[in-house]
PDB file of N, CA and C in Angstrom:
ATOM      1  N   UNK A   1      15.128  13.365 -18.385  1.00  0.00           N
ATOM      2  CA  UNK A   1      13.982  12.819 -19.083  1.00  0.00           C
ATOM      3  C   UNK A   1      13.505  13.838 -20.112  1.00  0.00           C
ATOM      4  N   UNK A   2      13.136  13.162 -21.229  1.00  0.00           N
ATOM      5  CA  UNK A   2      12.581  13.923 -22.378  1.00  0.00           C
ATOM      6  C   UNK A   2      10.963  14.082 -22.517  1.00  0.00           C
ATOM      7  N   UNK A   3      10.267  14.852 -22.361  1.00  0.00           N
ATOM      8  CA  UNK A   3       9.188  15.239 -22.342  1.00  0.00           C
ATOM      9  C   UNK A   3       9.177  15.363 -24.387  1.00  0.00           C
ATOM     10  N   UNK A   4       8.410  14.308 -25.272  1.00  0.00           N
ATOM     11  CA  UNK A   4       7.989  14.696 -26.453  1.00  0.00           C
ATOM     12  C   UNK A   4       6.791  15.579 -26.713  1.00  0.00           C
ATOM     13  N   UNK A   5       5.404  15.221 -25.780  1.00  0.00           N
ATOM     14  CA  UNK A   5       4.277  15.930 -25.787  1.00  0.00           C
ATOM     15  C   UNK A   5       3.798  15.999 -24.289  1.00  0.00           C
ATOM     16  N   UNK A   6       3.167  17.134 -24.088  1.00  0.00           N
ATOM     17  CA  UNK A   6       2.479  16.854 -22.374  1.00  0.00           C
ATOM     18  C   UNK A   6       1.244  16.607 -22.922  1.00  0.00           C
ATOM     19  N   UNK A   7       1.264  15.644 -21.935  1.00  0.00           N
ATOM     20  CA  UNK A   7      -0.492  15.353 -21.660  1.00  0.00           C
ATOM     21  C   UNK A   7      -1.721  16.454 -20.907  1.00  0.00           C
ATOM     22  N   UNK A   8      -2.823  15.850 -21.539  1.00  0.00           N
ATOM     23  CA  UNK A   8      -3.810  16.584 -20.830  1.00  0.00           C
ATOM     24  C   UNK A   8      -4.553  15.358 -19.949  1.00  0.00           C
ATOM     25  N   UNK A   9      -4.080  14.084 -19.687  1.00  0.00           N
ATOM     26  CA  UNK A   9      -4.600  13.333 -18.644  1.00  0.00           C
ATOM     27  C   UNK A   9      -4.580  13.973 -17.756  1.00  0.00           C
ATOM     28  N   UNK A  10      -5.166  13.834 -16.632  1.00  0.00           N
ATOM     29  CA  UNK A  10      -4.894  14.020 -14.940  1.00  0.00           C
ATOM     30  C   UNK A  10      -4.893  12.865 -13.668  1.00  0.00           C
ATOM     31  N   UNK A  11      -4.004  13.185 -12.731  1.00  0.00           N
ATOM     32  CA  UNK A  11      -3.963  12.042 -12.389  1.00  0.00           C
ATOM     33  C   UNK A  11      -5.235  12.265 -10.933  1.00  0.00           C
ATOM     34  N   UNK A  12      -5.528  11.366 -10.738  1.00  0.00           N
ATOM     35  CA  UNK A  12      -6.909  11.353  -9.864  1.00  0.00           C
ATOM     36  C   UNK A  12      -6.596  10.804  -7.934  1.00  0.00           C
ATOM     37  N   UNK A  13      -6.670   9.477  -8.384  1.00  0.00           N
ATOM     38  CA  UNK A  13      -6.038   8.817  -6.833  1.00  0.00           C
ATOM     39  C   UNK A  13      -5.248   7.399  -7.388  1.00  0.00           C
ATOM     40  N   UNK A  14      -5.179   7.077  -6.437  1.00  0.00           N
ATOM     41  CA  UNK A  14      -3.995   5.839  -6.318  1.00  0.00           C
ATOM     42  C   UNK A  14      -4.255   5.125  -5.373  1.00  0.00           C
ATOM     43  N   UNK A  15      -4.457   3.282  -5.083  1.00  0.00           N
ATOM     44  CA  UNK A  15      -4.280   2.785  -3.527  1.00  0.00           C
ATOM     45  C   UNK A  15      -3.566   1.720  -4.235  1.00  0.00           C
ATOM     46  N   UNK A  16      -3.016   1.084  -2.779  1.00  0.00           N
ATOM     47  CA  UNK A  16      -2.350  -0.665  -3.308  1.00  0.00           C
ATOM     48  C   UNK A  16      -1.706  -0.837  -2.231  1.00  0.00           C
ATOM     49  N   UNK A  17      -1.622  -2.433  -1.866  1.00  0.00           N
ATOM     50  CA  UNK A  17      -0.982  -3.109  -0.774  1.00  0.00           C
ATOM     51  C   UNK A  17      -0.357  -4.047  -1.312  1.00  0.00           C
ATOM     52  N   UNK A  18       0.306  -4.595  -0.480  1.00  0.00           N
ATOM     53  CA  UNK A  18       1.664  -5.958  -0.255  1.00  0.00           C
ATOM     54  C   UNK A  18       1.457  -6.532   0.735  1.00  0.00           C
ATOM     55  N   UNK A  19       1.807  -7.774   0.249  1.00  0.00           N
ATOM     56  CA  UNK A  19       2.035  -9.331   1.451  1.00  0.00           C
ATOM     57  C   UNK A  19       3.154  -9.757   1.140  1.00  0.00           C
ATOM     58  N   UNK A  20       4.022 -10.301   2.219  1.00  0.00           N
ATOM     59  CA  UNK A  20       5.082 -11.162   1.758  1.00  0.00           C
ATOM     60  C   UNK A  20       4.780 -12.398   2.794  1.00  0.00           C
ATOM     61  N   UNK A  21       5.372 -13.340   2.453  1.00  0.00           N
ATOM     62  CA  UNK A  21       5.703 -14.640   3.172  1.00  0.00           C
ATOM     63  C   UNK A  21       7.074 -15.114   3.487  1.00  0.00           C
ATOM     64  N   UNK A  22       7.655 -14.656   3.972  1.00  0.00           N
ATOM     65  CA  UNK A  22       8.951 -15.340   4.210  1.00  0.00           C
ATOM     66  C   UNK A  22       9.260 -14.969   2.493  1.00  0.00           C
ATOM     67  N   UNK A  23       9.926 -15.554   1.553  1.00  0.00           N
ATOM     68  CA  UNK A  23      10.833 -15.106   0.230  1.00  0.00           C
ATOM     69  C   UNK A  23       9.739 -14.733  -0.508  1.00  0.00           C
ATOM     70  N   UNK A  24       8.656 -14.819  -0.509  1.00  0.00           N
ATOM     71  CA  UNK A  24       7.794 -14.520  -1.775  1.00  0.00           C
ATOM     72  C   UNK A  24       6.777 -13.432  -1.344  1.00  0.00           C
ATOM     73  N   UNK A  25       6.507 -12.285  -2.053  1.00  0.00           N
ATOM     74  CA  UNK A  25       5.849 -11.381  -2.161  1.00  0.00           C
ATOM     75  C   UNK A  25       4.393 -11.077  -3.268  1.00  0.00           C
ATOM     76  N   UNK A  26       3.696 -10.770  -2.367  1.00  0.00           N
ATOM     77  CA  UNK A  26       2.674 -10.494  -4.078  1.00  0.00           C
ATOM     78  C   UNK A  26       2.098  -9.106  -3.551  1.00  0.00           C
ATOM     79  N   UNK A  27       1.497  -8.124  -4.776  1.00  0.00           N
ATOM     80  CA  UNK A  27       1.439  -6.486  -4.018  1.00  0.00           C
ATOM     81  C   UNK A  27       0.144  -6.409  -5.598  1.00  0.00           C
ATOM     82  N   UNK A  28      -0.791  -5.343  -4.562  1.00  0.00           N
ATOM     83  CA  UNK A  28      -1.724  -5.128  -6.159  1.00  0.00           C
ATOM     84  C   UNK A  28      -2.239  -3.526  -5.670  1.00  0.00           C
ATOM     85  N   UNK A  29      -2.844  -3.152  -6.629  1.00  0.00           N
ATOM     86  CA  UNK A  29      -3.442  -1.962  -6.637  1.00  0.00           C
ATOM     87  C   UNK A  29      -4.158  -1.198  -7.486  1.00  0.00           C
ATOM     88  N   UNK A  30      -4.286  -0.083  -7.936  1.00  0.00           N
ATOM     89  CA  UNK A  30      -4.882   0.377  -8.784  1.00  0.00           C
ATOM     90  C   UNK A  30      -4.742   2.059  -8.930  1.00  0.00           C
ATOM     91  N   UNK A  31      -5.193   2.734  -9.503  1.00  0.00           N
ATOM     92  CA  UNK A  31      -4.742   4.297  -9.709  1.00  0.00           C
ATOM     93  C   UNK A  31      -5.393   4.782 -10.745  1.00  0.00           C
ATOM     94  N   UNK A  32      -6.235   5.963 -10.595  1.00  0.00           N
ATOM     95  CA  UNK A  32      -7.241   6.539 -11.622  1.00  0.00           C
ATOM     96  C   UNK A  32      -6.665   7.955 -11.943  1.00  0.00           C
ATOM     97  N   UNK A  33      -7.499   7.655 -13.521  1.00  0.00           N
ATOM     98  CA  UNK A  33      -6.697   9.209 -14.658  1.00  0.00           C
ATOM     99  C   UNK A  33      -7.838   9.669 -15.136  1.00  0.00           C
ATOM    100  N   UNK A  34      -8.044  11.022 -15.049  1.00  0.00           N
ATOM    101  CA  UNK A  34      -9.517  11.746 -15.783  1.00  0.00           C
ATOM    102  C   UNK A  34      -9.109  12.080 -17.039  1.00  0.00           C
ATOM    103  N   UNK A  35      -9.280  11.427 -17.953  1.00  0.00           N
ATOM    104  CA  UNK A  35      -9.562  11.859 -18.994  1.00  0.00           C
ATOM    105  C   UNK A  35      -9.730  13.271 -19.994  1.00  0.00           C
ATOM    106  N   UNK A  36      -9.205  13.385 -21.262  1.00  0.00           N
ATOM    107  CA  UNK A  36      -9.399  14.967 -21.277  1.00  0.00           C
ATOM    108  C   UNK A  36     -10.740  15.433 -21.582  1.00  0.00           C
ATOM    109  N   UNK A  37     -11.895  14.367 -21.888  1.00  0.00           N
ATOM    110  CA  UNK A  37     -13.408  14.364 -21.868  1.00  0.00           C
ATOM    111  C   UNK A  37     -14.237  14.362 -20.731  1.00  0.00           C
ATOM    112  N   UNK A  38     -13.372  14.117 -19.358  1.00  0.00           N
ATOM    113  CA  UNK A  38     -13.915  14.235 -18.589  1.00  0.00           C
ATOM    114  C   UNK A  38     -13.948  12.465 -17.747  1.00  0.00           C
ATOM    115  N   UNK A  39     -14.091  11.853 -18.306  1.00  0.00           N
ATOM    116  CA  UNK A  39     -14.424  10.078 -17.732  1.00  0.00           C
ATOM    117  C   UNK A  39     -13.361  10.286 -17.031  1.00  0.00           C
ATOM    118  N   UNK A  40     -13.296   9.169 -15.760  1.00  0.00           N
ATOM    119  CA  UNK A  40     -12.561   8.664 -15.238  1.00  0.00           C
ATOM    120  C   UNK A  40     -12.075   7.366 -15.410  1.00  0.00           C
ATOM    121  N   UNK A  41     -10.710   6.629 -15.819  1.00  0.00           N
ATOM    122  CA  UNK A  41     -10.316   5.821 -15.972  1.00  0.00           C
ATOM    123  C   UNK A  41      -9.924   4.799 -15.112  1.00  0.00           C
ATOM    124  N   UNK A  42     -10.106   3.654 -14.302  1.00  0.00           N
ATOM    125  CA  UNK A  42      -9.284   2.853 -13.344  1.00  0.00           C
ATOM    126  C   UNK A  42      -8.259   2.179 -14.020  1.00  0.00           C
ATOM    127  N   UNK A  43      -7.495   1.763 -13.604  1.00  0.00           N
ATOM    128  CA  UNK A  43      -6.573   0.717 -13.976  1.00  0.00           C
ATOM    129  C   UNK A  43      -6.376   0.232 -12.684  1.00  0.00           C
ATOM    130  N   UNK A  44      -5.885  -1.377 -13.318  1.00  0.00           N
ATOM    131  CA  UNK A  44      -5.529  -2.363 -11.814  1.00  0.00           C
ATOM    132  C   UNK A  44      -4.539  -3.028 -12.423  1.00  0.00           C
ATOM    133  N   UNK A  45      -3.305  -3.031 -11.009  1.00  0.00           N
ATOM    134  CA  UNK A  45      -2.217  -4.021 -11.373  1.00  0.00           C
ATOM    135  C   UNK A  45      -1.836  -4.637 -10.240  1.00  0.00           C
ATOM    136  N   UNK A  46      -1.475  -5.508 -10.589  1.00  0.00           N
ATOM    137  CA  UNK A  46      -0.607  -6.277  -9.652  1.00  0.00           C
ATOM    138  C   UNK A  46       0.767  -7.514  -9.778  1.00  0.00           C
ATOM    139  N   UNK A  47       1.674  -7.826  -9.146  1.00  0.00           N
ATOM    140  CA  UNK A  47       2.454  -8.668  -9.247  1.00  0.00           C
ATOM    141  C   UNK A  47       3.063  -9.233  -8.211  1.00  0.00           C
ATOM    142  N   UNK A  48       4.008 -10.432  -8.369  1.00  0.00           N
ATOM    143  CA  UNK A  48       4.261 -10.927  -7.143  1.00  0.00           C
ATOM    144  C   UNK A  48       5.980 -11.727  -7.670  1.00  0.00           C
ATOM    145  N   UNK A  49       6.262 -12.007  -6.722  1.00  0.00           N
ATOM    146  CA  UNK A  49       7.838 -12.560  -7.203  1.00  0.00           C
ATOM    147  C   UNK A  49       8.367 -13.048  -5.850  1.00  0.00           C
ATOM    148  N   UNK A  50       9.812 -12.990  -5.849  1.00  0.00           N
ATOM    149  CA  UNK A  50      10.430 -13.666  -4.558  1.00  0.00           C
ATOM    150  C   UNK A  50      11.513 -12.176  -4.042  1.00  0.00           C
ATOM    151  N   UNK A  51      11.597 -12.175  -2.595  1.00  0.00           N
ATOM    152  CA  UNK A  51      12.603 -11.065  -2.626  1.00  0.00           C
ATOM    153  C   UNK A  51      12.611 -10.953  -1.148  1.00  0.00           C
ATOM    154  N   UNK A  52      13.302 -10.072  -0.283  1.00  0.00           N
ATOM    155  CA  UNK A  52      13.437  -9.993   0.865  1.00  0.00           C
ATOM    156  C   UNK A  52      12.381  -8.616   1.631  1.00  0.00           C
ATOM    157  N   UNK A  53      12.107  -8.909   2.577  1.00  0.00           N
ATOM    158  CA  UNK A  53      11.702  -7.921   3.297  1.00  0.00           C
ATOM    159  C   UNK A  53      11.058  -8.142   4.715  1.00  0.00           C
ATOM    160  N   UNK A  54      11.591  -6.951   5.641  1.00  0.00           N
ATOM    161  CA  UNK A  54      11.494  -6.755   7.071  1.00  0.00           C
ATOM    162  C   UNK A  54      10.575  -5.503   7.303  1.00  0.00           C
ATOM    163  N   UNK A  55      10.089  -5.642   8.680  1.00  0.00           N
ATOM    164  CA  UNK A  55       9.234  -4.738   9.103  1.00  0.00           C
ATOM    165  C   UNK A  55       9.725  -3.611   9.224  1.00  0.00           C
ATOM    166  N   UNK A  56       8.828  -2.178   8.990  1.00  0.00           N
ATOM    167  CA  UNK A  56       9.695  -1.246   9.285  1.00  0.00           C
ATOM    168  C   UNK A  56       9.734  -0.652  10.743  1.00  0.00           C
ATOM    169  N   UNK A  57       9.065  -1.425  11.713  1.00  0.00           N
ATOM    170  CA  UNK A  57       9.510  -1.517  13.247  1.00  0.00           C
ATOM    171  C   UNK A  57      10.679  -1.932  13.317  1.00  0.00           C
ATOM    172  N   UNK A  58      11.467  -3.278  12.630  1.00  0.00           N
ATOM    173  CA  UNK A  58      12.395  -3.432  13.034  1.00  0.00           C
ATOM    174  C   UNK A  58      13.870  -2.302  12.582  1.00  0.00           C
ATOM    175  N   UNK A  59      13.538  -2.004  11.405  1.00  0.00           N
ATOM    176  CA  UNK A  59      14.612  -0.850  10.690  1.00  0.00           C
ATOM    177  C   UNK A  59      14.555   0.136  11.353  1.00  0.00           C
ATOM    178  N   UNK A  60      13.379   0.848  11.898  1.00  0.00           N
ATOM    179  CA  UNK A  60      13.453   1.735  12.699  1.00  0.00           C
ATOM    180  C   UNK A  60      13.705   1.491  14.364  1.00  0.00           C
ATOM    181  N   UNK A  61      13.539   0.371  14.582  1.00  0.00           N
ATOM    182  CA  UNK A  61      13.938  -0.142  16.454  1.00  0.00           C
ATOM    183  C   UNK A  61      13.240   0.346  17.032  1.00  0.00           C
ATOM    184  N   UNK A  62      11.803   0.298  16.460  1.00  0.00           N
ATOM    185  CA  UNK A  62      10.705   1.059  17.629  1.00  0.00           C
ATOM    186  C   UNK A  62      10.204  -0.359  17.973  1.00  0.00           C
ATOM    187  N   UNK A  63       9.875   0.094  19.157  1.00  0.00           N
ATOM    188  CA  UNK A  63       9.598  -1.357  20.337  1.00  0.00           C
ATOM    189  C   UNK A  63       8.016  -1.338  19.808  1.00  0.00           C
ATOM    190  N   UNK A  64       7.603  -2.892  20.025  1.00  0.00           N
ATOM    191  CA  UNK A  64       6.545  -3.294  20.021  1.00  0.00           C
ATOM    192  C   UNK A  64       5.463  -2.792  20.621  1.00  0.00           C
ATOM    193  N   UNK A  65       4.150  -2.393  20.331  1.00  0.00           N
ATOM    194  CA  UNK A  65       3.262  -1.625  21.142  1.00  0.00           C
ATOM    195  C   UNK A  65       2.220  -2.947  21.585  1.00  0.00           C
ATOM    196  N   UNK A  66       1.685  -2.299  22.659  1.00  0.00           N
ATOM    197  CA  UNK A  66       0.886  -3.798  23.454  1.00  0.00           C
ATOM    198  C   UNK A  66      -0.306  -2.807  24.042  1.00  0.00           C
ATOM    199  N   UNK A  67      -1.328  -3.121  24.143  1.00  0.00           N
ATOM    200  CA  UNK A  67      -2.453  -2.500  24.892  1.00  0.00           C
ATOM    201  C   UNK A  67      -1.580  -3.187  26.502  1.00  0.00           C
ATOM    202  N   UNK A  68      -1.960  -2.091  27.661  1.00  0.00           N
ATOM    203  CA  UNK A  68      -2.416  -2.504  28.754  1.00  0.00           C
ATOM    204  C   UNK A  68      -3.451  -3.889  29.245  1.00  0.00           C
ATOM    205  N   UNK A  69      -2.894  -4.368  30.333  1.00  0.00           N
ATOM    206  CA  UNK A  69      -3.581  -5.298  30.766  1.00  0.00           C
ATOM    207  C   UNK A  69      -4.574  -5.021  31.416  1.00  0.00           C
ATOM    208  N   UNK A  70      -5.551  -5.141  31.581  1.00  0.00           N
ATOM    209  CA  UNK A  70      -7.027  -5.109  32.278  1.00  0.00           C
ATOM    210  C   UNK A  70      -7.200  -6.024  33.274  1.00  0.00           C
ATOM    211  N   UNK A  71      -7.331  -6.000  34.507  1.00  0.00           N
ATOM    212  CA  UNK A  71      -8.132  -6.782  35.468  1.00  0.00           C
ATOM    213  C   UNK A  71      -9.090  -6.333  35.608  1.00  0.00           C
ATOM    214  N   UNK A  72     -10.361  -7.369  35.915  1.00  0.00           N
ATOM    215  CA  UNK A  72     -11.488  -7.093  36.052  1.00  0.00           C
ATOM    216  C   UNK A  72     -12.132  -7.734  37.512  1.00  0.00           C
ATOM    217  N   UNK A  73     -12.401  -7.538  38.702  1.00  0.00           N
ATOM    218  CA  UNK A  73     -12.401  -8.180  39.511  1.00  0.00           C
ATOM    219  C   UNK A  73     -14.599  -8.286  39.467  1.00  0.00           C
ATOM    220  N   UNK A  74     -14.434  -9.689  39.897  1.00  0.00           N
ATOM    221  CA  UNK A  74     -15.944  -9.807  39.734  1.00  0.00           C
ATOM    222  C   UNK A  74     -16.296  -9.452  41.481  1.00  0.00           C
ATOM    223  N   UNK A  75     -17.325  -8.593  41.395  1.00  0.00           N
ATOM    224  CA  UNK A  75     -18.495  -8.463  42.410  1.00  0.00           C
ATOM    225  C   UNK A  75     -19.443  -9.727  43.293  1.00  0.00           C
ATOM    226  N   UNK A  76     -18.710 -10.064  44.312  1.00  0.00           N
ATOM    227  CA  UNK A  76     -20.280 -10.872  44.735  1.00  0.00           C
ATOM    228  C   UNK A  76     -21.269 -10.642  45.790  1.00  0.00           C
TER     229      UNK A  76
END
């Protein structure tokens, strides 16, 4: 990669999530840049399309986690 000029942006934070449904996916988020004046900038994106995807429990084969069962026996 060719670097023409460096910036004096900075990069700040970043969040964003995904859903899929069976073939179709949609994912959004956002990610902030400080400015070389100082402001902080947001930006928001998002998109969605069709495509595959599995849990990463199953890619990794870690077993399902379950709370314990509770009995509660009543007092009379």
């Amino acid at each position: 990669m060719m670097v023409l000029r460096e910036s004096r942006w900075k990069f700040n934070t970043s969040a964003g999530a995904g859903i899929g449904f069976g073939a179709f996916n949609s994912e959004g988020g956002m990610f902030a840049l400080d400015a070389p004046s100082g402001q902080t900038h947001e930006y928001i994106f998002s998109g969605f399309g069709m495509g595959t995807s599995r849990g990463l429990a199953k890619l990794l084969r870690i077993p399902k986690l379950a709370l314990p069962k509770v009995l509660i026996k009543k007092m009379n």
